[in-house]
N, C-alpha and C. Protein backbone atom coordinates (compact mmCIF):
# COMPACT_ATOMS: atom_id res chain seq x y z
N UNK A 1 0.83 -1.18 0.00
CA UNK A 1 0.00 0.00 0.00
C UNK A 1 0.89 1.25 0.00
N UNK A 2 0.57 2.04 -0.81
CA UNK A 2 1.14 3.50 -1.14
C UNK A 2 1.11 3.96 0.35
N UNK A 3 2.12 4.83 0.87
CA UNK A 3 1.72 6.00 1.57
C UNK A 3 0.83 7.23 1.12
N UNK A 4 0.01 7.67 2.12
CA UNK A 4 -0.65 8.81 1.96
C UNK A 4 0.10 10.35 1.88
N UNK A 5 -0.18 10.85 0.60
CA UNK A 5 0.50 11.80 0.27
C UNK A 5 0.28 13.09 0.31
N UNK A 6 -1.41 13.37 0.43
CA UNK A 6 -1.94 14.21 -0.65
C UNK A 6 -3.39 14.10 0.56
N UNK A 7 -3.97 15.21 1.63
CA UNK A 7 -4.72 15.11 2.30
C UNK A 7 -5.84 16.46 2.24
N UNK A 8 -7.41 15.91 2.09
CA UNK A 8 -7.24 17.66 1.94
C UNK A 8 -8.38 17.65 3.43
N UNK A 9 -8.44 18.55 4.77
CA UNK A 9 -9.05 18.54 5.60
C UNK A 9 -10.18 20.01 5.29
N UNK A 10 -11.35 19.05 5.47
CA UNK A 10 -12.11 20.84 5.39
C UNK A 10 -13.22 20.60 6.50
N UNK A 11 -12.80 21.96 6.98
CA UNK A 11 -13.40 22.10 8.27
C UNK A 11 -13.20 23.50 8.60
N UNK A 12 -14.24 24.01 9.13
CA UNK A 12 -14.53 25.63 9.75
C UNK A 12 -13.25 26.01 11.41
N UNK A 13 -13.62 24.38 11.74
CA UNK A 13 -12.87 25.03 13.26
C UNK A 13 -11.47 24.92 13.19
N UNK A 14 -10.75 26.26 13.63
CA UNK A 14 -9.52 26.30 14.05
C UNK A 14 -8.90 25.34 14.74
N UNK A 15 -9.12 25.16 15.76
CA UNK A 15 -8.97 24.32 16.79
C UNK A 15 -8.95 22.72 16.32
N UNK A 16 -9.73 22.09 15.24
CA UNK A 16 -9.72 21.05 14.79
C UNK A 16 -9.06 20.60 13.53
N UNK A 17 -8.45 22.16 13.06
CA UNK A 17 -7.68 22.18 12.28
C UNK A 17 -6.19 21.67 12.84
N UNK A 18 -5.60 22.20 13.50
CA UNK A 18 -4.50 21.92 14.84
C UNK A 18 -4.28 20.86 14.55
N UNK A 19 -5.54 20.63 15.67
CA UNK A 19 -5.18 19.04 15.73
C UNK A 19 -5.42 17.82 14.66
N UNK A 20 -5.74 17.92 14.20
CA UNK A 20 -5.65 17.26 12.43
C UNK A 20 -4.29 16.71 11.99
N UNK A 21 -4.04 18.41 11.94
CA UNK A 21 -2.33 18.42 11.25
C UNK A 21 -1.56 18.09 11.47
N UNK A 22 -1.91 18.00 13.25
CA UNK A 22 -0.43 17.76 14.11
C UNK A 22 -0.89 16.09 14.40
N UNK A 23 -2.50 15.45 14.58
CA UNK A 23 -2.31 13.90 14.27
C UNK A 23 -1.41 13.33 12.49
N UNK A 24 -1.73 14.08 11.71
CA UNK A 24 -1.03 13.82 10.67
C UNK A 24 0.25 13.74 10.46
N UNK A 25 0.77 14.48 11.31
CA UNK A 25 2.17 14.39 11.46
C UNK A 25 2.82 13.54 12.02
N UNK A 26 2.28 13.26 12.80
CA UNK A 26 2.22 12.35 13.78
C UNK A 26 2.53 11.40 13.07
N UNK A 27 2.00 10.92 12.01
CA UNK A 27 1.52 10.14 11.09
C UNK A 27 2.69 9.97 9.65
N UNK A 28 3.40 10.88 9.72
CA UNK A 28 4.49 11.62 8.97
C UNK A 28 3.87 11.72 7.72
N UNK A 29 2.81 12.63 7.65
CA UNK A 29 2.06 13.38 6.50
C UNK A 29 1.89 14.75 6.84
N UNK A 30 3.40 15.88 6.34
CA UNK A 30 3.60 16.91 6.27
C UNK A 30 3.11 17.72 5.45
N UNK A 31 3.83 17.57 4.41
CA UNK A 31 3.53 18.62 3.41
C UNK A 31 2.88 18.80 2.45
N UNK A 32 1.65 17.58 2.71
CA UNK A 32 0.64 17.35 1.36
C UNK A 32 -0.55 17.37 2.08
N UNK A 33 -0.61 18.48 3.57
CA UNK A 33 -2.19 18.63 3.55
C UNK A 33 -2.52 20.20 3.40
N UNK A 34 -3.97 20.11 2.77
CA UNK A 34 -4.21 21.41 2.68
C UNK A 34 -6.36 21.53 3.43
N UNK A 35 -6.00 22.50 3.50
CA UNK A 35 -7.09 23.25 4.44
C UNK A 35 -8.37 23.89 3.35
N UNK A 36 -9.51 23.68 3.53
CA UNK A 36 -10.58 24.30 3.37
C UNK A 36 -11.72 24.55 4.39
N UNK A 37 -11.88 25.84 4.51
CA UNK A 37 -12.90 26.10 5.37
C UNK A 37 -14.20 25.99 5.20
N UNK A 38 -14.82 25.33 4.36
CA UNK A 38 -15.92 25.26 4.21
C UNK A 38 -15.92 24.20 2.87
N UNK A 39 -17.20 23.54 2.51
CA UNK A 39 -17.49 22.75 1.77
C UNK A 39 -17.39 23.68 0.31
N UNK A 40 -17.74 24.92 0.06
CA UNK A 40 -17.20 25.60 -1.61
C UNK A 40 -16.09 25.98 -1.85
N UNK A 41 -15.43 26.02 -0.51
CA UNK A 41 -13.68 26.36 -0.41
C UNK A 41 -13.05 24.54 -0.88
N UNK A 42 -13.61 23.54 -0.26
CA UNK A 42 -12.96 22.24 -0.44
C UNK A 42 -13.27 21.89 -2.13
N UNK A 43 -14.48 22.47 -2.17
CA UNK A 43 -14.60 21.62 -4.04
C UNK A 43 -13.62 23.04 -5.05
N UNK A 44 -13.32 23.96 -4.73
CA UNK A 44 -12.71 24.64 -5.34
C UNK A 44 -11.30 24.35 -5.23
N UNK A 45 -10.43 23.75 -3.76
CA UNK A 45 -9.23 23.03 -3.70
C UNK A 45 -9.35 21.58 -4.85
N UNK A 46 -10.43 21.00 -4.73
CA UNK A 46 -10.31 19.59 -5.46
C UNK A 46 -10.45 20.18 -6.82
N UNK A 47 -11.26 20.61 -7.37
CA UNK A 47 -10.98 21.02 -9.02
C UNK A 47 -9.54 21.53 -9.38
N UNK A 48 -9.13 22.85 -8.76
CA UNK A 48 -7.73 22.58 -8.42
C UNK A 48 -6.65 21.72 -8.59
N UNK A 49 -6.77 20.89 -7.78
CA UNK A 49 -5.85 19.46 -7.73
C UNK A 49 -5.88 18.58 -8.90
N UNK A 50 -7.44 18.46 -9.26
CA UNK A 50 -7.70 18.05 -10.40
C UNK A 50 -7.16 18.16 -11.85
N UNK A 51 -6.91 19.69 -11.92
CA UNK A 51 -6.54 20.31 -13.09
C UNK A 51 -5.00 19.84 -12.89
N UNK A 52 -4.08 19.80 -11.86
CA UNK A 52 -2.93 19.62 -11.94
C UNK A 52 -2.49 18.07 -11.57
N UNK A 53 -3.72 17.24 -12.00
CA UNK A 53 -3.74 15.88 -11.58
C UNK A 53 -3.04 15.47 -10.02
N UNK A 54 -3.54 15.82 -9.08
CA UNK A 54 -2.79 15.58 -7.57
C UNK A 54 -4.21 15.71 -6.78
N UNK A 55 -4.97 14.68 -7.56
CA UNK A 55 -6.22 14.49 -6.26
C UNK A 55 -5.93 14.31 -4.70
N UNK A 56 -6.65 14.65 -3.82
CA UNK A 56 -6.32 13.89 -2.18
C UNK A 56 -6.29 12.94 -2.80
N UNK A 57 -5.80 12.40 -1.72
CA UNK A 57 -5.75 10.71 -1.20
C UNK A 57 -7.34 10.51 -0.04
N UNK A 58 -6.68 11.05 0.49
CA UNK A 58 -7.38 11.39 1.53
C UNK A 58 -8.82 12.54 1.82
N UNK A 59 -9.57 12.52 2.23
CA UNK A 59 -10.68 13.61 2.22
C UNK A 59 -10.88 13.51 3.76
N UNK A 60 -11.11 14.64 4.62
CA UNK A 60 -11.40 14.76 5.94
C UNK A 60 -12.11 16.07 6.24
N UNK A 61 -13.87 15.46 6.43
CA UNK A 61 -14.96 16.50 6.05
C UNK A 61 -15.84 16.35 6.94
N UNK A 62 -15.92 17.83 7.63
CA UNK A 62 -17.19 18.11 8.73
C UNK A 62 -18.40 17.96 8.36
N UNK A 63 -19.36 17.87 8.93
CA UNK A 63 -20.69 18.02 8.34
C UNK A 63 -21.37 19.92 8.61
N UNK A 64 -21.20 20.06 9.84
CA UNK A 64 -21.62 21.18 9.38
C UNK A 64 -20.94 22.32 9.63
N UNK A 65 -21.16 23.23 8.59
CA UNK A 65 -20.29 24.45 8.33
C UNK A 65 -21.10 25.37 7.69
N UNK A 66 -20.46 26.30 7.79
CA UNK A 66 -20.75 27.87 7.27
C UNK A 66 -20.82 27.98 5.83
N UNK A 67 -21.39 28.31 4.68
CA UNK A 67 -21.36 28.41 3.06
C UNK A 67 -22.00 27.61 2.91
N UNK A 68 -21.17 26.38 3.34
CA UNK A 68 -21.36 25.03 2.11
C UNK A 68 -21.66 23.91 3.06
N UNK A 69 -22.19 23.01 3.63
CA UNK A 69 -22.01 21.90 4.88
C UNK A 69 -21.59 20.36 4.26
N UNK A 70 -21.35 19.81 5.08
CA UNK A 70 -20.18 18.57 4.63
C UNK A 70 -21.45 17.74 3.66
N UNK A 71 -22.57 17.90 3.71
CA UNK A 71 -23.68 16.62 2.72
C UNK A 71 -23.79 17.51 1.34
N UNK A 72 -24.19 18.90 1.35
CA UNK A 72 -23.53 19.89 0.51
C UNK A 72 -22.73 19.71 -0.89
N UNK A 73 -21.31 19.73 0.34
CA UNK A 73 -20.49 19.13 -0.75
C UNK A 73 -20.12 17.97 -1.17
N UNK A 74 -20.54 16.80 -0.26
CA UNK A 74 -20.38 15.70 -1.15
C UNK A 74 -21.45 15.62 -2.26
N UNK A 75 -22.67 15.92 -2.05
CA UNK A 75 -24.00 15.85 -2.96
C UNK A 75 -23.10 16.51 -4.53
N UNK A 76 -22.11 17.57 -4.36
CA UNK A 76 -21.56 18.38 -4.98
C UNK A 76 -20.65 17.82 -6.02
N UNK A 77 -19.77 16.96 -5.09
CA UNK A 77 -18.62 16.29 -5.24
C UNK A 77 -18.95 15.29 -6.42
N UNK A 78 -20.58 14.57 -6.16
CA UNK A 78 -20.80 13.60 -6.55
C UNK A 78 -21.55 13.85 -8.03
N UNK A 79 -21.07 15.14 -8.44
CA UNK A 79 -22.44 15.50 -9.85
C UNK A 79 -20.81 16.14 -10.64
């Protein structure tokens, strides 16, 4: 199995941002996570990634949030 390279966490809270990053590290997955605060901030990182072929690996998604909420954007994700 590949290592995980490529993580994208979206989530509103600061605080759960932290600790995310720093379990990831933990984990020795540094420099391939990136942050969205909300579910239209995360599908705008993944098209993104997309275009430069470097999908997550990984997806790590709140349900509810501010803009966009985690059913939102998967409903989103999924069209």
């Amino acid at each position: 199995m590949k290592p995980v390279e490529r993580v994208l966490v979206i989530d509103d809270d600061a605080t759960v941002i932290f600790l995310t990053k720093r379990m990831l590290s933990g984990l020795g997955i540094d420099g391939g996570v990136h942050i969205a605060h909300n579910g239209l901030e995360g599908l705008e990182r993944i098209r993104e990634a997309a275009e430069q072929g470097l999908l997550p690996q990984l997806v790590l998604l709140d349900i509810k949030m501010p803009v966009m909420d985690g059913f939102a954007f998967w409903r989103n994700w999924q069209s």
